[in-house]
C-alpha atoms as a PDB file:
ATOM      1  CA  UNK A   1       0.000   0.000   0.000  1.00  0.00           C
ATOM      2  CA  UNK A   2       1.246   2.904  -0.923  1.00  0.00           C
ATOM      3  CA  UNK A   3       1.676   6.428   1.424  1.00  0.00           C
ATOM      4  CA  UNK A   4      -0.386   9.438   1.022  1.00  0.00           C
ATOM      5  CA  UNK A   5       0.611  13.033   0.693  1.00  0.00           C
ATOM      6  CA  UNK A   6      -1.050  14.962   3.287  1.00  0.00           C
ATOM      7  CA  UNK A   7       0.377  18.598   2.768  1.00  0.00           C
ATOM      8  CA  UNK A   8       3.459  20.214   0.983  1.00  0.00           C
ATOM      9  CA  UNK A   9       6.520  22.715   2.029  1.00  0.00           C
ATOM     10  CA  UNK A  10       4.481  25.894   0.928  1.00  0.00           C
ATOM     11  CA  UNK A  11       1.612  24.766   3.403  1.00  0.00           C
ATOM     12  CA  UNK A  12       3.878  23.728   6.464  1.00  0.00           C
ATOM     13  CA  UNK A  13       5.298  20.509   7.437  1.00  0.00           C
ATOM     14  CA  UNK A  14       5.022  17.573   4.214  1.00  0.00           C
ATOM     15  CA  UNK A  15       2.474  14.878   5.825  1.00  0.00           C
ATOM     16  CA  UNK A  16       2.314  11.287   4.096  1.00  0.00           C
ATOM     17  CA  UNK A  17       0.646   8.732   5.933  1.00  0.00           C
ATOM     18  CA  UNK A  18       3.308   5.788   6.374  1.00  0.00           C
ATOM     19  CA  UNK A  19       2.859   1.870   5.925  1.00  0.00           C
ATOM     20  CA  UNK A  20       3.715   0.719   9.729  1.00  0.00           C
ATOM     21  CA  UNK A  21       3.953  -2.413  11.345  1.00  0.00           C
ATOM     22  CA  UNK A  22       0.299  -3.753  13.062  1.00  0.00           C
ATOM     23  CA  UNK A  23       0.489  -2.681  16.949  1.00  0.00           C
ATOM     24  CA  UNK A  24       1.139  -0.101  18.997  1.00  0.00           C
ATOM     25  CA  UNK A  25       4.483   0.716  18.066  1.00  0.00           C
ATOM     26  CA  UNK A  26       7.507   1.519  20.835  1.00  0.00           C
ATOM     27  CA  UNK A  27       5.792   2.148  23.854  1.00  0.00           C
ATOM     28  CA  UNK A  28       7.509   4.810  26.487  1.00  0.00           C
ATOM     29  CA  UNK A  29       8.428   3.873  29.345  1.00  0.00           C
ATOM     30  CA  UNK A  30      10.590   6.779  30.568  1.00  0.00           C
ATOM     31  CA  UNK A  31      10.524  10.526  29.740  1.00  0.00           C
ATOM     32  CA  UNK A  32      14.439  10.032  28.572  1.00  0.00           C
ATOM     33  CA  UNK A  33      13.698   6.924  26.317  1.00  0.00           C
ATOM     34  CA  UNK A  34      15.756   6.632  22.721  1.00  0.00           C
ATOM     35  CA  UNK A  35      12.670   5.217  21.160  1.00  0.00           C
ATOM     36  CA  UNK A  36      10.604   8.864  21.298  1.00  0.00           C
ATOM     37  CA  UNK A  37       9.476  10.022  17.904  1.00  0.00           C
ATOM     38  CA  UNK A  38      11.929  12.922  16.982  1.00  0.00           C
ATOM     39  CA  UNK A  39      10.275  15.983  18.195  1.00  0.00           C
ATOM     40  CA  UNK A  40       8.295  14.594  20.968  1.00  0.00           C
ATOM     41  CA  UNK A  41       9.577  15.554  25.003  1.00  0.00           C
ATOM     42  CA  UNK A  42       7.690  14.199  27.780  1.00  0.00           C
ATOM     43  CA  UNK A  43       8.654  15.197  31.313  1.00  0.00           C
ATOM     44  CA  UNK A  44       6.742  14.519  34.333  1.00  0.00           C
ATOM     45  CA  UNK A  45       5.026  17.259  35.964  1.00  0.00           C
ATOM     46  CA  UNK A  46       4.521  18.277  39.458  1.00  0.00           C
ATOM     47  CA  UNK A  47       1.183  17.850  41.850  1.00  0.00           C
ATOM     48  CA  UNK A  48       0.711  19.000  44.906  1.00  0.00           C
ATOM     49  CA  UNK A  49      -2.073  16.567  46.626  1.00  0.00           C
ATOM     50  CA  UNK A  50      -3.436  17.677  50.034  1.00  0.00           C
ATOM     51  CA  UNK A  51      -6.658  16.759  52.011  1.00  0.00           C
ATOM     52  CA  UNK A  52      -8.933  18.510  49.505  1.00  0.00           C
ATOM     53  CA  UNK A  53      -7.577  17.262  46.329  1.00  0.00           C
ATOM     54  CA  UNK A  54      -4.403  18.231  44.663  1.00  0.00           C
ATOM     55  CA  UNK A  55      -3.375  21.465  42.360  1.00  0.00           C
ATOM     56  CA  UNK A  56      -1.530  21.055  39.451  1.00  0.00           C
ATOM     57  CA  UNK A  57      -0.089  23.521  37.407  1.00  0.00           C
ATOM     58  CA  UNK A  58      -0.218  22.938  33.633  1.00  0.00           C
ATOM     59  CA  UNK A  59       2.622  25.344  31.928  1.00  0.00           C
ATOM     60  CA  UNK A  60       4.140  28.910  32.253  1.00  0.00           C
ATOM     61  CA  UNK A  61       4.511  30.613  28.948  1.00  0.00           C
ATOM     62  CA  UNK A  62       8.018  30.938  28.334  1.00  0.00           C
ATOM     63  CA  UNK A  63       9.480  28.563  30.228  1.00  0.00           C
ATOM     64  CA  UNK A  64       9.634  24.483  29.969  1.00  0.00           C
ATOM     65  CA  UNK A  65       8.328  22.363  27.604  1.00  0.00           C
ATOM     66  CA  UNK A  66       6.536  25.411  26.026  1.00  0.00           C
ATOM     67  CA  UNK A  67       9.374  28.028  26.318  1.00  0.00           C
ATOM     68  CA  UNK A  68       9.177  28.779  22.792  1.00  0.00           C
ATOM     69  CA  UNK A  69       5.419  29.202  22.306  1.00  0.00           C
ATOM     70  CA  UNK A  70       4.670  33.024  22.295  1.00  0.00           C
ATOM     71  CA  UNK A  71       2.935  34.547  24.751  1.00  0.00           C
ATOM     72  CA  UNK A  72       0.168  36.043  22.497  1.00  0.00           C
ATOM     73  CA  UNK A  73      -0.649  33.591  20.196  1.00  0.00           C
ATOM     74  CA  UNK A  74      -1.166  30.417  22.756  1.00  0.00           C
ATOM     75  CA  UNK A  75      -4.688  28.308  23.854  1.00  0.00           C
ATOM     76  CA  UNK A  76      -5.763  26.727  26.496  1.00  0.00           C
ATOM     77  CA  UNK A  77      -8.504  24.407  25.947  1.00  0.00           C
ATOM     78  CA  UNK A  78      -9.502  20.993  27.763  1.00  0.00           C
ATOM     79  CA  UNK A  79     -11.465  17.545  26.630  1.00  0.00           C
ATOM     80  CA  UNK A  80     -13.424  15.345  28.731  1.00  0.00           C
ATOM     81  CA  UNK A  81     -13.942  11.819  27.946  1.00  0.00           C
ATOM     82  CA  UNK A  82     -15.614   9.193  29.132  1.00  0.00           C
ATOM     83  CA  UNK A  83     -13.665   5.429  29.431  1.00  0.00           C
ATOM     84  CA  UNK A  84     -13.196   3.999  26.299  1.00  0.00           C
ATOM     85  CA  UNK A  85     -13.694   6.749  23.690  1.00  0.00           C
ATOM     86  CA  UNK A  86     -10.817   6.878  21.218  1.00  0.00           C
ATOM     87  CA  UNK A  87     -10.144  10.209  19.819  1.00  0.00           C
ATOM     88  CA  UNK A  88      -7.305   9.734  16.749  1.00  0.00           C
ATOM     89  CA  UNK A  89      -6.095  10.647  14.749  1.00  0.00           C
ATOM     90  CA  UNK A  90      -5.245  14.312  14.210  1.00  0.00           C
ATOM     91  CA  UNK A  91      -2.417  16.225  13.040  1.00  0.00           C
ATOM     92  CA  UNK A  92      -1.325  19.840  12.462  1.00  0.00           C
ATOM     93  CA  UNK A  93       1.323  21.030  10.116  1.00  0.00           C
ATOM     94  CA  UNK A  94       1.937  24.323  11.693  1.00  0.00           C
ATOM     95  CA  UNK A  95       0.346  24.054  15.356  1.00  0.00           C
ATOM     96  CA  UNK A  96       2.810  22.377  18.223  1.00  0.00           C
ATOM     97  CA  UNK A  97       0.425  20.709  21.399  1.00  0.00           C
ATOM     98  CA  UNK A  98       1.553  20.369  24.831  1.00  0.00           C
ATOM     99  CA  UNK A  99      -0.611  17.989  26.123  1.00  0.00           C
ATOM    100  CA  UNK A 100      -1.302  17.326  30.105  1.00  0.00           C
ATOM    101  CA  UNK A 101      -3.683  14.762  31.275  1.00  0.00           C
ATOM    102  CA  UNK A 102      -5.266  16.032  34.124  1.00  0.00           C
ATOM    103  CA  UNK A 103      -7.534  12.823  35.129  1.00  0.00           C
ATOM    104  CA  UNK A 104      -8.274   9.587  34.350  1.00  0.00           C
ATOM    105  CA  UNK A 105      -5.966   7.281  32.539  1.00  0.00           C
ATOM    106  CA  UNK A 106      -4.718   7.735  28.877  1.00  0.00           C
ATOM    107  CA  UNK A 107      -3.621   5.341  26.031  1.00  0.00           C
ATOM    108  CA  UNK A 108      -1.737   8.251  24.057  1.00  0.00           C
ATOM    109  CA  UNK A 109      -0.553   6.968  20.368  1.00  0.00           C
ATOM    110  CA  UNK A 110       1.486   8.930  18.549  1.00  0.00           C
ATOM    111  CA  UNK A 111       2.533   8.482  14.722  1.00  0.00           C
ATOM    112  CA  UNK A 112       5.630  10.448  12.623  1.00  0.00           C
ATOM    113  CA  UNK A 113       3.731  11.213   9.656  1.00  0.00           C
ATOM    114  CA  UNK A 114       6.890  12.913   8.081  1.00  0.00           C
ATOM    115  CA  UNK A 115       8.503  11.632   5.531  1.00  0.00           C
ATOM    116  CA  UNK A 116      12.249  13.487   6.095  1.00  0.00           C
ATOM    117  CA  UNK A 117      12.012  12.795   9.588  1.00  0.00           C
ATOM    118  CA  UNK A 118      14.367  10.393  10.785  1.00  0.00           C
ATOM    119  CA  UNK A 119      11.529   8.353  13.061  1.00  0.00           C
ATOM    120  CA  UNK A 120       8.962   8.719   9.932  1.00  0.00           C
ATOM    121  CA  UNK A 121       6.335   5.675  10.358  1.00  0.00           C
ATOM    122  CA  UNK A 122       7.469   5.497  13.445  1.00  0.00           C
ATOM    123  CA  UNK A 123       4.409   4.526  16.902  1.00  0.00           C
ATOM    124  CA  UNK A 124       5.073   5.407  20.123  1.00  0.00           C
ATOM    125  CA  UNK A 125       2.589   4.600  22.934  1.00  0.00           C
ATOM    126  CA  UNK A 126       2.535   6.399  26.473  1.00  0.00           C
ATOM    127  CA  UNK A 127       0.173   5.305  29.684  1.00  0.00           C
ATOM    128  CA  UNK A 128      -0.527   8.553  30.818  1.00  0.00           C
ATOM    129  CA  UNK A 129      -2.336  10.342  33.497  1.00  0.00           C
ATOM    130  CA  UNK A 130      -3.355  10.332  37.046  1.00  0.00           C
ATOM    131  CA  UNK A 131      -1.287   7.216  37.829  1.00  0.00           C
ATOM    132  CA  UNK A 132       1.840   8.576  35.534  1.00  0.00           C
ATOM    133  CA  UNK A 133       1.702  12.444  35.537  1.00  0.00           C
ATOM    134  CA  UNK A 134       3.414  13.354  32.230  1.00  0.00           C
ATOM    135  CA  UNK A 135       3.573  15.964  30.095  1.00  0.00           C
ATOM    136  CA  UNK A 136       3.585  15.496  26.051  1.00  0.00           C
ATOM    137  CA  UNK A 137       5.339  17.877  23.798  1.00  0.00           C
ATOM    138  CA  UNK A 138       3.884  17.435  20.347  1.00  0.00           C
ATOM    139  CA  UNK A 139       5.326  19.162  16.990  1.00  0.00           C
ATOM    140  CA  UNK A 140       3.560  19.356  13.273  1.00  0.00           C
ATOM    141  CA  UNK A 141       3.451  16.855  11.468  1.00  0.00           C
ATOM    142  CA  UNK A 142       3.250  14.207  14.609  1.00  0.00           C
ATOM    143  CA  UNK A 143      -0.273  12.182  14.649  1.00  0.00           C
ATOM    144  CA  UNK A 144      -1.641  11.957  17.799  1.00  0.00           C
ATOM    145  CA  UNK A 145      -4.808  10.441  19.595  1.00  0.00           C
ATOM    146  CA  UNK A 146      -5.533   8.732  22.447  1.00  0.00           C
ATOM    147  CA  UNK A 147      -7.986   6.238  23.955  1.00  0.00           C
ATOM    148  CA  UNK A 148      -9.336   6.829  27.612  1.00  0.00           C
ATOM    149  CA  UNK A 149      -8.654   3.105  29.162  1.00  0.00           C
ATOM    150  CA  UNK A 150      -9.907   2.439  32.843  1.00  0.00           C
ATOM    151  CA  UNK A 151     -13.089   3.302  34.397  1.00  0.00           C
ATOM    152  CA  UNK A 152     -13.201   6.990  34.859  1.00  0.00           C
ATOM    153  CA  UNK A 153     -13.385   9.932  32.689  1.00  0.00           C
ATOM    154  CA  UNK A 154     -10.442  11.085  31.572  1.00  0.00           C
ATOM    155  CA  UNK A 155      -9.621  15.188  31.307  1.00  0.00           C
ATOM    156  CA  UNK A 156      -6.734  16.284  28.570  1.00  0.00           C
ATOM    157  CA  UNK A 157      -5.755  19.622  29.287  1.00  0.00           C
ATOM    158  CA  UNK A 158      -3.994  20.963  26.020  1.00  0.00           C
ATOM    159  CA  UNK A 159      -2.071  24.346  25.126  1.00  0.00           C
ATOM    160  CA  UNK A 160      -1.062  25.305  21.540  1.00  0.00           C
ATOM    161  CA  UNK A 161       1.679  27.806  20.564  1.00  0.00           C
ATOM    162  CA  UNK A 162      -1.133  28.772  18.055  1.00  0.00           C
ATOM    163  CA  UNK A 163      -5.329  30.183  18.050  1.00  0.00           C
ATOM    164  CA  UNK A 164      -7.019  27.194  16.473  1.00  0.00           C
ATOM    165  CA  UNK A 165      -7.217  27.452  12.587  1.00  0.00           C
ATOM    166  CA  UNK A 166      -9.436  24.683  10.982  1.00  0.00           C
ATOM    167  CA  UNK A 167      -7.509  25.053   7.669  1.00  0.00           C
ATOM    168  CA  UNK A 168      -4.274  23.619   9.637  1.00  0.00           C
ATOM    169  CA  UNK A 169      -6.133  20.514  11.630  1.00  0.00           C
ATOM    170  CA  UNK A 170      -6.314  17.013   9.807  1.00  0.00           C
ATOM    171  CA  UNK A 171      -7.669  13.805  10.293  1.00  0.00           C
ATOM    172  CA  UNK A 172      -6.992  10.700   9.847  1.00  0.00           C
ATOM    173  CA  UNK A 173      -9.267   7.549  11.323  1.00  0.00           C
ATOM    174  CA  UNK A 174      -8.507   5.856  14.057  1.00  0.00           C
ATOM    175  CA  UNK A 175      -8.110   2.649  12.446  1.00  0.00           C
ATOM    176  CA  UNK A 176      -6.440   3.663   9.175  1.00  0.00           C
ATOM    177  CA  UNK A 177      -5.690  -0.022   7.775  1.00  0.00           C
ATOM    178  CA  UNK A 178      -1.896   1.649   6.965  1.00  0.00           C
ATOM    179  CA  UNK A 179      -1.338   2.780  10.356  1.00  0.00           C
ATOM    180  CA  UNK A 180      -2.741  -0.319  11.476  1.00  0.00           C
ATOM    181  CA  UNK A 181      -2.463   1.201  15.506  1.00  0.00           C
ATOM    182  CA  UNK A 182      -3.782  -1.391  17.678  1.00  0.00           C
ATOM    183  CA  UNK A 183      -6.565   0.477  19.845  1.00  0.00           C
ATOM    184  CA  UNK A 184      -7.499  -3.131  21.587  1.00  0.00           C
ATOM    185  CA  UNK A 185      -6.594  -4.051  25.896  1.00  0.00           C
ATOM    186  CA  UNK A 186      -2.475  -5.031  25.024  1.00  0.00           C
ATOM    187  CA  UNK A 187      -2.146  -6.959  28.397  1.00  0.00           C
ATOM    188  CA  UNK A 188      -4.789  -9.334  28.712  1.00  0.00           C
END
């Protein structure tokens, strides 16, 4: 099967959607592992839990993972989901995420859908959220979803260095036969 062109040079990062492997790809185990799709960061982030709950702070503008997003241009928005809905797969080829699951418990799959990228066609999976407090760094041209697994809801807390622009949001289904990410329980 052959790859398809999702974008050109002249309209941001080149997109083709890659022939992988059936599976879920390299899944992350640490924040410092060599298997990360070039691009991506993860690093844990801090909560403070007391008697009433916890607080958690989700990112300063300017410093961190999102150091370089400008301090103008940046959105905060946040999706809740109830256990088991699988929302994959979308891509940007200007807009960089920074993803921080808030609650709940996240199956996050990422995909390198670019072709000149040295991890192109390239899955990485990451168990994410109240149990593993990590933070996701996500550049164009990276395909990203994510299942909520477990038996709460689970809240993703997202910033982008950009305002959202329809024109620069794809899709691609969650079970594209070439991606061929399996969404099923891995450790039965």
């Amino acid at each position: 099967m052959a790859a398809a062109a999702l974008g050109s040079l002249e309209t941001g990062v080149e997109l083709k959607i890659p022939v992988c492997e059936p599976g879920i790809g390299k899944m992350i185990l640490s924040p410092t592992s060599k298997d990360l799709i070039e691009g991506i960061k993860v690093q844990p982030f801090a909560l403070w839990p007391d008697d009433r709950g916890y607080f958690l702070e989700i990112a300063r503008t300017g410093q961190g993972l999102v150091e370089s997003f400008p301090h103008e241009c940046s959105q905060v928005s946040a999706a809740l989901n109830y256990p088991g809905t699988i929302k994959a797969f979308h891509y940007h080829k200007f807009q960089t995420d920074f993803w921080v699951p808030g609650a709940g418990l996240l199956q996050v799959a990422l995909v390198d859908l670019r072709p000149h990228s040295r991890t192109y066609g390239l899955k990485n999976t990451l168990y994410t959220g109240a149990l593993k407090p990590w933070q996701i760094f996500i550049p164009p041209g990276v395909g990203h979803g994510y299942k909520v697994i477990g038996q709460q809801v689970g809240m993703l807390i997202y910033v982008t260095n950009r305002l959202y622009d329809p024109q620069d949001e794809g899709r691609i289904p969650h079970n594209q036969s070439s991606i061929a990410y399996d969404w099923e329980l891995q450790h039965k």
